[in-house]
C-alpha atoms as a PDB file:
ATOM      1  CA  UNK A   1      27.720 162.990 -65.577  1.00  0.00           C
ATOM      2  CA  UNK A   2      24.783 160.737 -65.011  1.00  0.00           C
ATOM      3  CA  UNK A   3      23.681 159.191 -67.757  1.00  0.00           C
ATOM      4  CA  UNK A   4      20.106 158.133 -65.959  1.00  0.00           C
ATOM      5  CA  UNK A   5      17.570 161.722 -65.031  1.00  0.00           C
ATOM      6  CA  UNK A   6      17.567 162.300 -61.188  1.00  0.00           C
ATOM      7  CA  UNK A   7      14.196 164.027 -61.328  1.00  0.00           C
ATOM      8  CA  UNK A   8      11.029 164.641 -63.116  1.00  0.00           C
ATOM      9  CA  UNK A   9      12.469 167.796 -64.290  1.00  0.00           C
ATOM     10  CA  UNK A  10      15.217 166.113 -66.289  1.00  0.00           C
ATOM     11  CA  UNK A  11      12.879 163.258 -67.837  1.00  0.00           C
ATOM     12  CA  UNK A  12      10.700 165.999 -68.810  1.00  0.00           C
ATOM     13  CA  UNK A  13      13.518 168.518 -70.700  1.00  0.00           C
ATOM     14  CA  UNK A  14      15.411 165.118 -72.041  1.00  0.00           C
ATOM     15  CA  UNK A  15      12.853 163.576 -73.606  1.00  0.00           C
ATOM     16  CA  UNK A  16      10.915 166.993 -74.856  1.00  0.00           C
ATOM     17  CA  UNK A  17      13.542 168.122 -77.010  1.00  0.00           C
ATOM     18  CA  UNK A  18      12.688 164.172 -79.699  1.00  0.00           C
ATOM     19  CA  UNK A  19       9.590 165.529 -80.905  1.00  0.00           C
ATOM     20  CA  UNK A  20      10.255 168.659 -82.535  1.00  0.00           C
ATOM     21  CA  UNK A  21      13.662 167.732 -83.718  1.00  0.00           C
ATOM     22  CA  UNK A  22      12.509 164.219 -85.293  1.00  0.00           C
ATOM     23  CA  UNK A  23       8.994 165.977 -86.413  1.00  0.00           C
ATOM     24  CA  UNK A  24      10.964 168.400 -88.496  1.00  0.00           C
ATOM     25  CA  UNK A  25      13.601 165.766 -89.938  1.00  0.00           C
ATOM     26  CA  UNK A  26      10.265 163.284 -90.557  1.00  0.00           C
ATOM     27  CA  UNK A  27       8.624 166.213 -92.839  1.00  0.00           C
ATOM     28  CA  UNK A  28      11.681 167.391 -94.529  1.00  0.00           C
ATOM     29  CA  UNK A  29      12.371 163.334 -95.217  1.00  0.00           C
ATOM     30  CA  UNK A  30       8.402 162.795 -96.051  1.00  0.00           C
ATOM     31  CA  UNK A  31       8.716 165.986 -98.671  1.00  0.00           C
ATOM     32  CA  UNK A  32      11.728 164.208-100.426  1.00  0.00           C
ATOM     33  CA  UNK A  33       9.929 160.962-100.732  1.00  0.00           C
ATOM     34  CA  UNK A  34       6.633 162.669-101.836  1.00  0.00           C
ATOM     35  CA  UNK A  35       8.903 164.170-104.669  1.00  0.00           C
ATOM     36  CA  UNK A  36      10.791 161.382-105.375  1.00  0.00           C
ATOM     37  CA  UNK A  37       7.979 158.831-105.457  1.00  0.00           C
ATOM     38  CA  UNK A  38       9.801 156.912-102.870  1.00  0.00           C
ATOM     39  CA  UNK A  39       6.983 154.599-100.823  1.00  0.00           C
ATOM     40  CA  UNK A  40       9.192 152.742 -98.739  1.00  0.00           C
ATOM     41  CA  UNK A  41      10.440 156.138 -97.333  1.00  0.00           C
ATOM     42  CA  UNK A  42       7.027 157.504 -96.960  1.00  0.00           C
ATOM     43  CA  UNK A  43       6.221 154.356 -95.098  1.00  0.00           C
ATOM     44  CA  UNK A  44       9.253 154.912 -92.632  1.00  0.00           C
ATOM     45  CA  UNK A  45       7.868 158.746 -92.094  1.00  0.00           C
ATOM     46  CA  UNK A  46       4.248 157.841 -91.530  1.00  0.00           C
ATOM     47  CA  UNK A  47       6.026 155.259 -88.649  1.00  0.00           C
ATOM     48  CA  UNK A  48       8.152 157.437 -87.298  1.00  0.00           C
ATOM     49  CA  UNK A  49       5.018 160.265 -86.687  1.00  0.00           C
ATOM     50  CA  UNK A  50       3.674 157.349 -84.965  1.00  0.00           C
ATOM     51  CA  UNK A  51       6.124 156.832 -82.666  1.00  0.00           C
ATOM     52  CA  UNK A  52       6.829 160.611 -82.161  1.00  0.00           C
ATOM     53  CA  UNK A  53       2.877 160.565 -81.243  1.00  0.00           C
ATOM     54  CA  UNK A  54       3.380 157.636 -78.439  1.00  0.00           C
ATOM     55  CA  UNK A  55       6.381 159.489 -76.897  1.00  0.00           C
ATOM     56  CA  UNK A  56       3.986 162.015 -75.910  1.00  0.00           C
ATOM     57  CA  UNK A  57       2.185 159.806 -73.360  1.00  0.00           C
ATOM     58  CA  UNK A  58       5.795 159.853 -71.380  1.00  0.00           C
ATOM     59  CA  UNK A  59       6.505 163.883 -71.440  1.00  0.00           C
ATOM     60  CA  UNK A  60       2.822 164.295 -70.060  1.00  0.00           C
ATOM     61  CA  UNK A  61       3.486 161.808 -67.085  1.00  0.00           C
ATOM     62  CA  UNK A  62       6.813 163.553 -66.670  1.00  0.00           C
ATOM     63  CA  UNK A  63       5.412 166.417 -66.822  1.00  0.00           C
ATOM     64  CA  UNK A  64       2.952 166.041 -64.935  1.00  0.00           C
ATOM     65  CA  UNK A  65       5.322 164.754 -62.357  1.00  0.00           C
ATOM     66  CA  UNK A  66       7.880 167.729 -62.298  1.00  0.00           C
ATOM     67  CA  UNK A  67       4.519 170.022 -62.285  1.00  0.00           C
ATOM     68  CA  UNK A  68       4.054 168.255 -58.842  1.00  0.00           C
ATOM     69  CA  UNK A  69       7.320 168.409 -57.335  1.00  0.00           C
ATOM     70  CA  UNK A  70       8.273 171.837 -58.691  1.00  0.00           C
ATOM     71  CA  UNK A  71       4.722 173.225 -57.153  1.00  0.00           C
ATOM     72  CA  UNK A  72       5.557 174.246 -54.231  1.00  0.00           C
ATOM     73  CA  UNK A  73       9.058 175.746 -54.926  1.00  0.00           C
ATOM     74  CA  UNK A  74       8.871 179.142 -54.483  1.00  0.00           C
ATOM     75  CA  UNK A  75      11.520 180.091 -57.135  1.00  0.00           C
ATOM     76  CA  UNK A  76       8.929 178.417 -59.988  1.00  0.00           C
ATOM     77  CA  UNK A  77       6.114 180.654 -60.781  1.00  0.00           C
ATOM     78  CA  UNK A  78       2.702 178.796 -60.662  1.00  0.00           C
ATOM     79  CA  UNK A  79       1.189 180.424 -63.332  1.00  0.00           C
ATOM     80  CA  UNK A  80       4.179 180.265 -65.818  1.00  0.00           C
ATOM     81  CA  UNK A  81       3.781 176.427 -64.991  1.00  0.00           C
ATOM     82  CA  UNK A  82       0.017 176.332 -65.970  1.00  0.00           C
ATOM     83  CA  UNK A  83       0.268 178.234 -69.004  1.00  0.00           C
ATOM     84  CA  UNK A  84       3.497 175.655 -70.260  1.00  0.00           C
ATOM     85  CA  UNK A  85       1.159 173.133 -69.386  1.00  0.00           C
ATOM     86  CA  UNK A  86      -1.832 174.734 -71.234  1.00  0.00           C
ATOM     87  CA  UNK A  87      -0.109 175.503 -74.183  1.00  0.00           C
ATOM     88  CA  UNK A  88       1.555 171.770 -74.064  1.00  0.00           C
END
């Protein structure tokens, strides 16, 4: 198993799946701390939003990337590629 993505494609699905998982922990660990009056933990939330915001600058360029190389494979529909990257 390698450890390090051979293509675009792999980047892309790898590091796609941090956002919605950590988004969802970060609100469900923001909603505790707005409850509890915790503001070190809202602190560490508002962060962590801000870093899941950043990683999105490196699934667009891999995106963008496996957009390019997956083009002009004819197993990939083009228009099932634009609208993912429409509605990304």
């Amino acid at each position: 198993m390698h450890i390090i993505p051979q293509s675009w494609s792999h980047l892309h699905i790898l590091i796609g799946v941090f956002p919605s998982i950590g988004l969802v922990i970060g609100l469900c660990i923001y909603a505790a701390a707005l409850r509890t009056g915790d503001e070190f933990a809202r602190r560490i939330c508002l962060v962590l939003f801000c870093l899941l915001g950043l990683l999105s600058l490196p699934i667009y360029v891999s995106g963008a990337g496996s957009m390019a190389n997956l083009s002009g494979t004819p197993r990939f529909n083009k228009e099932a590629m634009n609208a993912h990257y429409l509605w990304a």
